[in-house]
Protein backbone atom coordinates (compact mmCIF):
# COMPACT_ATOMS: atom_id res chain seq x y z
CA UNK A 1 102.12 39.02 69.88
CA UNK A 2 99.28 41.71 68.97
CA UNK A 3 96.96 39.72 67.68
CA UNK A 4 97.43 36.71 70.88
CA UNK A 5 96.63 39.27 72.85
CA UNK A 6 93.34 40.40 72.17
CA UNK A 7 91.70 36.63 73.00
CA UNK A 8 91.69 38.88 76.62
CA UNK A 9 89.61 41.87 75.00
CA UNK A 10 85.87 39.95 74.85
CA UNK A 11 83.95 41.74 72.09
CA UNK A 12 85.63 43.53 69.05
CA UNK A 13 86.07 44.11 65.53
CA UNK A 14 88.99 44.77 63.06
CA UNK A 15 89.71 45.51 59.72
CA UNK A 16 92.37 44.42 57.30
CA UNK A 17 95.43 45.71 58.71
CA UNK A 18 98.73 46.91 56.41
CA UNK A 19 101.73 48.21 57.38
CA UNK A 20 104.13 50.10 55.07
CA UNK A 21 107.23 49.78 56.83
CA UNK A 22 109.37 53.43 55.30
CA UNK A 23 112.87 53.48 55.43
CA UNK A 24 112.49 57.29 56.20
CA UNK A 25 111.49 59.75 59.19
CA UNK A 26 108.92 62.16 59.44
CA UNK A 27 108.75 66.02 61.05
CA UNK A 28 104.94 65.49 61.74
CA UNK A 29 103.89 65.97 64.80
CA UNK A 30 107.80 65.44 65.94
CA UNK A 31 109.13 67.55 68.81
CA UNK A 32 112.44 67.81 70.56
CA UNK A 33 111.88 65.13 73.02
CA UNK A 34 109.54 63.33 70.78
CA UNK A 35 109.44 61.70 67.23
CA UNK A 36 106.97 60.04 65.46
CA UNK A 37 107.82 57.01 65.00
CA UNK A 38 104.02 55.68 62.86
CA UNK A 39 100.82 57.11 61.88
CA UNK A 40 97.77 55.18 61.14
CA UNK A 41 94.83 55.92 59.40
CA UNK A 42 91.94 53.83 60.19
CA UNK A 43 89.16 56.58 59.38
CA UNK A 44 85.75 55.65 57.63
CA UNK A 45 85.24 57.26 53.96
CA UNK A 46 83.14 60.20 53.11
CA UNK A 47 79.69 58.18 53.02
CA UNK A 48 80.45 57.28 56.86
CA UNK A 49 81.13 53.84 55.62
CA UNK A 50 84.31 51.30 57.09
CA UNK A 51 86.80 51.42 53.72
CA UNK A 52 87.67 47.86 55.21
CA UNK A 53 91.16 48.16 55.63
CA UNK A 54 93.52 50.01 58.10
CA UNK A 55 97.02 51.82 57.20
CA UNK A 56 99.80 51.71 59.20
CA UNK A 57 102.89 53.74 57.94
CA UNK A 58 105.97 52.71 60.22
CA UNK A 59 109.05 55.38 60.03
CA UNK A 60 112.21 53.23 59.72
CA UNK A 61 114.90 55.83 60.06
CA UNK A 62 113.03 57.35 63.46
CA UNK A 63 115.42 57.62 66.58
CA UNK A 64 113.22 55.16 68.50
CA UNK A 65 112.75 52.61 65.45
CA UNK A 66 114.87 49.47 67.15
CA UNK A 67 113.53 46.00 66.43
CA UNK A 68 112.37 45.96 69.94
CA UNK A 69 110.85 49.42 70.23
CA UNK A 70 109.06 48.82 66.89
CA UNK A 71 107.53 46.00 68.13
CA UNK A 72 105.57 47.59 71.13
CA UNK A 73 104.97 50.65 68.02
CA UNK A 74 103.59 47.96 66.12
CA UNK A 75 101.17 46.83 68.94
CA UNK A 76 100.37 50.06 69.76
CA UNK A 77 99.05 50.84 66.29
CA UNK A 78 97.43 47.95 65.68
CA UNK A 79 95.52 48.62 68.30
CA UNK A 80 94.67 52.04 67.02
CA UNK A 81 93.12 49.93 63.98
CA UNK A 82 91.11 47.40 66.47
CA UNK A 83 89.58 50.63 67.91
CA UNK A 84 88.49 52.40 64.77
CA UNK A 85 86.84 49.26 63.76
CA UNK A 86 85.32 48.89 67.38
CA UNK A 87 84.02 52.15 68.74
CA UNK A 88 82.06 54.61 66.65
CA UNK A 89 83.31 57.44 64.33
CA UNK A 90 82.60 59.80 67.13
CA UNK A 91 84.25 58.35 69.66
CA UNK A 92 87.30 57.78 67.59
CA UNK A 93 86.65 61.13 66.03
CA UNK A 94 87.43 62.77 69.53
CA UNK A 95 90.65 62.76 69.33
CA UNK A 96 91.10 66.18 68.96
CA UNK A 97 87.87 66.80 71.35
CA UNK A 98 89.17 65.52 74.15
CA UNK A 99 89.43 61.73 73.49
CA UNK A 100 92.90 61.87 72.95
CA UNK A 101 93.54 60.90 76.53
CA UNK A 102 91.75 56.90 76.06
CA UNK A 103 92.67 56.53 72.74
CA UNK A 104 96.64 56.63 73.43
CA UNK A 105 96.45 55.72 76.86
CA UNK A 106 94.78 52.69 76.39
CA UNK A 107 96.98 51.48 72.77
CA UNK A 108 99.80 52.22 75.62
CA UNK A 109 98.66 49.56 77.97
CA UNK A 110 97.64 47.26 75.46
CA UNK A 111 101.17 47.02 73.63
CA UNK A 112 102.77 46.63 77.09
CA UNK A 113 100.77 43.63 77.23
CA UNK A 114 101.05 41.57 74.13
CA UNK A 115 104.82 42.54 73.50
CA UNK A 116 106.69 40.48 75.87
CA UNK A 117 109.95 42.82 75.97
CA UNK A 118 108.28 46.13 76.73
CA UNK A 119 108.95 47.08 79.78
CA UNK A 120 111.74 49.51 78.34
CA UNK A 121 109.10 51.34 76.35
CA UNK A 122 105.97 51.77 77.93
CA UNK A 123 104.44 53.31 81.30
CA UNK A 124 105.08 56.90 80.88
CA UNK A 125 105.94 56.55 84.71
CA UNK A 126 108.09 60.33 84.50
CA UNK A 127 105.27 61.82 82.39
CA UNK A 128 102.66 60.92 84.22
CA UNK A 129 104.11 62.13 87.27
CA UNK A 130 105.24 65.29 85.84
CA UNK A 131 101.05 65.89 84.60
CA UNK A 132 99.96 65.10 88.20
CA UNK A 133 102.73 67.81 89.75
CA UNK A 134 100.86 70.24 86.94
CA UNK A 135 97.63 69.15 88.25
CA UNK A 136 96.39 67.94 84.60
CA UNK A 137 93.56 66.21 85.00
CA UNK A 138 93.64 62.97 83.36
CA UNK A 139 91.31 64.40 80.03
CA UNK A 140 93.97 66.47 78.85
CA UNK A 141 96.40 64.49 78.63
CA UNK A 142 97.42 61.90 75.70
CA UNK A 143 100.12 58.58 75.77
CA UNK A 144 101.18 60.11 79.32
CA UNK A 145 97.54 58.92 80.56
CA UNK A 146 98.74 55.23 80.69
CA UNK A 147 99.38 54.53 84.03
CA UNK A 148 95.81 54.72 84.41
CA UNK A 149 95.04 52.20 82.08
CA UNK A 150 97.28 49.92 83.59
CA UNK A 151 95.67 50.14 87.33
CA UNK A 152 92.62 49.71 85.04
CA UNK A 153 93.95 46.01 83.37
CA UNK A 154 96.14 45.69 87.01
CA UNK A 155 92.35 45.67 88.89
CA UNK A 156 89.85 44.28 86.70
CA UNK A 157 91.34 42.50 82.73
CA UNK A 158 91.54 43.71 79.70
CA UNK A 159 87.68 43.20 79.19
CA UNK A 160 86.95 46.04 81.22
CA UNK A 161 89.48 48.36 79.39
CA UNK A 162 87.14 47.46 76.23
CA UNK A 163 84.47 48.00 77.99
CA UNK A 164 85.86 51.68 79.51
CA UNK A 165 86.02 52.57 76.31
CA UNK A 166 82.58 52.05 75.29
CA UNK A 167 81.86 54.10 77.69
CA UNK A 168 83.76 57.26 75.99
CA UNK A 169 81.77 60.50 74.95
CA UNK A 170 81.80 61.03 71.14
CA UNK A 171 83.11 64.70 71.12
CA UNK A 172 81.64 66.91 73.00
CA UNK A 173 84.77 68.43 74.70
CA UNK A 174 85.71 68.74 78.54
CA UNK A 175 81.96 68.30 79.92
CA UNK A 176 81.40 65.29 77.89
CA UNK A 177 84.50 63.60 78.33
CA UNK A 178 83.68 64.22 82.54
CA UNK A 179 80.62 63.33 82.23
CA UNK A 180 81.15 59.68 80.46
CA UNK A 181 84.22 59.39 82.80
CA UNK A 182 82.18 59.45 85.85
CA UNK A 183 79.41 56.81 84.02
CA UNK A 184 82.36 54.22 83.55
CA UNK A 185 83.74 54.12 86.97
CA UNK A 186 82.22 55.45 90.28
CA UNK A 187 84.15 57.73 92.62
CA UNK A 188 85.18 55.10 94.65
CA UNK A 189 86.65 53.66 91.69
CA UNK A 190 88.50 57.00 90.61
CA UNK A 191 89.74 57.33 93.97
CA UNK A 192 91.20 54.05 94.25
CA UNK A 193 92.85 54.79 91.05
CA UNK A 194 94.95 57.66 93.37
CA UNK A 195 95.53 55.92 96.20
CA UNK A 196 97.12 52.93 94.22
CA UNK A 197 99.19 56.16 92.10
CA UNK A 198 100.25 57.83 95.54
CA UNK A 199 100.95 54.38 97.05
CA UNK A 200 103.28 53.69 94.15
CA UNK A 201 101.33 50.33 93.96
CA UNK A 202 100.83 50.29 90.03
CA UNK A 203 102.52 47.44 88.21
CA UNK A 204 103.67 46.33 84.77
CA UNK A 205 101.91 43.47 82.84
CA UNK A 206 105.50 42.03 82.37
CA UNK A 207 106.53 42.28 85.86
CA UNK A 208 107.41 44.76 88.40
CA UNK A 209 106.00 48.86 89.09
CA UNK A 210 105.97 51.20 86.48
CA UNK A 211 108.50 52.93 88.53
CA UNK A 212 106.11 56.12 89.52
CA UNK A 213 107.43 58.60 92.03
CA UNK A 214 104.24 60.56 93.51
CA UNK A 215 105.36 63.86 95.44
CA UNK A 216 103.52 65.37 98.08
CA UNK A 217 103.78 69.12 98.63
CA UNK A 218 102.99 71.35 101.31
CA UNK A 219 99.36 72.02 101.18
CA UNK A 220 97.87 73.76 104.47
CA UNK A 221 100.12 74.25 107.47
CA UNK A 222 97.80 75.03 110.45
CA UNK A 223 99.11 76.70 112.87
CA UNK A 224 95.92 78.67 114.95
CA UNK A 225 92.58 78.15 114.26
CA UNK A 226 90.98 78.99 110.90
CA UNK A 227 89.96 78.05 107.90
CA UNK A 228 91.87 76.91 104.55
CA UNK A 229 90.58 76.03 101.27
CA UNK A 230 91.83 73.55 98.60
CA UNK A 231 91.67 73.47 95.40
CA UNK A 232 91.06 71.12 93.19
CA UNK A 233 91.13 70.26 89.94
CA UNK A 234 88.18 67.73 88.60
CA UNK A 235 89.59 64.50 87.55
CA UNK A 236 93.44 65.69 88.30
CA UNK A 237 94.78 64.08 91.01
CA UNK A 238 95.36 65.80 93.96
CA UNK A 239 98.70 64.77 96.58
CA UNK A 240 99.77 66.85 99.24
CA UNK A 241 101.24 67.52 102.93
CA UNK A 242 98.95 68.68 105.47
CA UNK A 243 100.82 69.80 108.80
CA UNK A 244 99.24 70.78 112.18
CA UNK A 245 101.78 72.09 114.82
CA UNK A 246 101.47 71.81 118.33
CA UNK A 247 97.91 71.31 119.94
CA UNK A 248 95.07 69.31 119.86
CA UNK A 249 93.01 70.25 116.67
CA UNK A 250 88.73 69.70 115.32
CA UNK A 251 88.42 69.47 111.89
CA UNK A 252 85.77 69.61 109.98
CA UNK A 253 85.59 69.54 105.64
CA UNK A 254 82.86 71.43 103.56
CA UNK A 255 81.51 69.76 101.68
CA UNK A 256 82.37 66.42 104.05
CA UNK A 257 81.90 64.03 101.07
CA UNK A 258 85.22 65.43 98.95
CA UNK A 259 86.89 62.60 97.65
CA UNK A 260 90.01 63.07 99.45
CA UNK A 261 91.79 60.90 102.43
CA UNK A 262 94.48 61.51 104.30
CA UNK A 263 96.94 58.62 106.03
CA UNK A 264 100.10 58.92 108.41
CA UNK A 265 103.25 57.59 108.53
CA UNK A 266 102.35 55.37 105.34
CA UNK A 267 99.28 54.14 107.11
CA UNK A 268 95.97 52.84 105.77
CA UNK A 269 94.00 55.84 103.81
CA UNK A 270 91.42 57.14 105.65
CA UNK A 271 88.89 60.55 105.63
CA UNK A 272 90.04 63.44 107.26
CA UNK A 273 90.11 63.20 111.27
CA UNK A 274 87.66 64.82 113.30
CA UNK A 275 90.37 65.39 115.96
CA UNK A 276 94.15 65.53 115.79
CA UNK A 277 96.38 65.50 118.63
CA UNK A 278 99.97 67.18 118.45
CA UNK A 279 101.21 67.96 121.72
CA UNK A 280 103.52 65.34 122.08
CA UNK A 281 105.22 65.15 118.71
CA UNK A 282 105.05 68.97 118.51
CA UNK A 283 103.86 68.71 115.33
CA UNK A 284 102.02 66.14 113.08
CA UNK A 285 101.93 65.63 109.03
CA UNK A 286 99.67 63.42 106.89
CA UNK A 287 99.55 62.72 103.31
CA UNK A 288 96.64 63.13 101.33
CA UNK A 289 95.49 62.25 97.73
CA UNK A 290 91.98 62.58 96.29
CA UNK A 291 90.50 62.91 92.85
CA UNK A 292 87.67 65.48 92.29
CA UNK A 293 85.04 64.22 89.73
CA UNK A 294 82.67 67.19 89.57
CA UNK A 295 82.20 69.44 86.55
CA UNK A 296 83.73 73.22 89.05
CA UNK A 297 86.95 73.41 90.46
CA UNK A 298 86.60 72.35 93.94
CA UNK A 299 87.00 75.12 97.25
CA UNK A 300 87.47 72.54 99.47
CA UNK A 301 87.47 74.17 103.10
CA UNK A 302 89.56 72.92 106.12
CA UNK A 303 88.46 74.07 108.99
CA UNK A 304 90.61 73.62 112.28
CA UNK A 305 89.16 74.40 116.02
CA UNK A 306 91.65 74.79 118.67
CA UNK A 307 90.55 72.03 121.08
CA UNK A 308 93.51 72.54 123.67
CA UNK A 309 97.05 73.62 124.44
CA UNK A 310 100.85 72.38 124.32
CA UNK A 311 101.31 70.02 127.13
């Protein structure tokens, strides 16, 4: 199922691929919630050259090492292979340098694809959402990065996630990886991404959502007039509640161009209103989700006018 898949991927390259399948388990890397369940090694030699061959050690005796959750494992490696042999030794020698995030995320998306029973096994849907209530932005993170990846395959096909990765830094740490990040997609693109998260609109290649449950806490409250800043984090995704209570309200953003909306009672997503009228709810609440893609946290400043009184 693997290999059918990549006819979707365009341009690659791949070595020789082995797998040892050990009737064992490992400690490496394990945790308590977590065990490794394979390890490859796809690395080039000492001269820099391509050895020609990729090894895949599968861990039979590993709590998660079913026929059916082996097979997505096995996808998920092999794709690890396809990549060493595709993108350069720096790129794949990020790992540790911030590239984690597109290497695992993207093996993620691709073995939910080709295995046709792994719905049970990939998505990271409670991860993810657990990073985004941390406010991780998305280059820290490793396998939990995947729902990205599949709004990625969901919007364009799996060409473009080959061609996303291209686009990686080779090391370089955080300002590298943010920098290539916002050279493969535009902020448009990045704040699509959120909406679709917050809208719950993200779906698996073998049917149905990944099951994602954004939350949306309180965030400013305005009450008199004033101004509020928020924070946020470049390239974590931002969800929140803002509430205005009884009164007709200006608004105004600085900077204006943040790339942040706001909707109401699940409406279309739309920027931040210039006016907003409360008198005859009392008060008024609107979701909003955004995704900074500047290098600096992000003071974004709210500022509310009184433009008239409680009816």
């Amino acid at each position: 199922e693997a290999v059918a898949a990549t006819g979707g991927l365009g341009d690659f390259a791949v070595d020789d691929v082995k797998f040892l399948n050990q009737d064992d388990r490992t400690d490496w890397g394990s945790t308590a919630d977590s065990e490794v369940q394979a390890v490859t090694d796809g690395s080039r030699d000492v001269a820099g050259n391509r050895p020609g061959e990729c090894l895949v050690t599968l861990f039979g005796l590993a709590s998660g090492a079913s026929p059916e959750e082996m097979a997505v494992t096995v996808a998920h490696e092999y794709f690890h292979c396809l990549q060493y042999a595709t993108f350069s030794e720096g790129q794949m020698g990020s790992y540790s340098d911030g590239g984690a995030w597109w290497i695992e995320g993207a093996a993620e998306y691709f073995s939910a694809v080709a295995v046709s029973g792994s719905i049970p096994f990939t998505g990271r849907a409670a991860e993810f959402d657990a990073a985004v209530a941390s406010e991780v932005p998305l280059h820290d993170m490793a396998h939990e990065s995947a729902p990205f990846f599949f709004w990625l395959g969901e919007t364009y096909d799996l060409a473009k996630l080959m061609e996303f990765q291209h686009a990686m830094a080779a090391g370089g740490g955080t300002s590298s990886q943010r920098a290539a990040m916002r050279g493969a997609l535009s902020g448009g693109e990045w704040l699509d991404f959120a909406k679709a998260y917050a809208d719950s609109a993200i779906g698996h290649p073998q049917g149905g959502s990944l099951g994602l449950v954004p939350d949306f806490p309180p965030r400013l409250q305005v009450e008199g007039p004033g101004t509020a800043e928020l924070s946020l984090v470049p390239f974590a995704l931002y969800l929140g509640t803002i509430s205005y209570s009884c009164s007709v309200w200006g608004n105004r953003l600085t900077p204006a161009d943040a790339n942040l909306v706001l909707r109401q009672n699940e409406g279309a997503w739309a920027p931040w209103p210039e006016a907003t009228d409360a008198r005859e709810t009392g008060s008024l609440e609107y979701q909003a989700v955004g995704l900074h893609t500047g290098d600096d946290d992000l003071g974004l400043g709210a500022h509310a006018l009184c433009k008239g009184l409680p009816r």
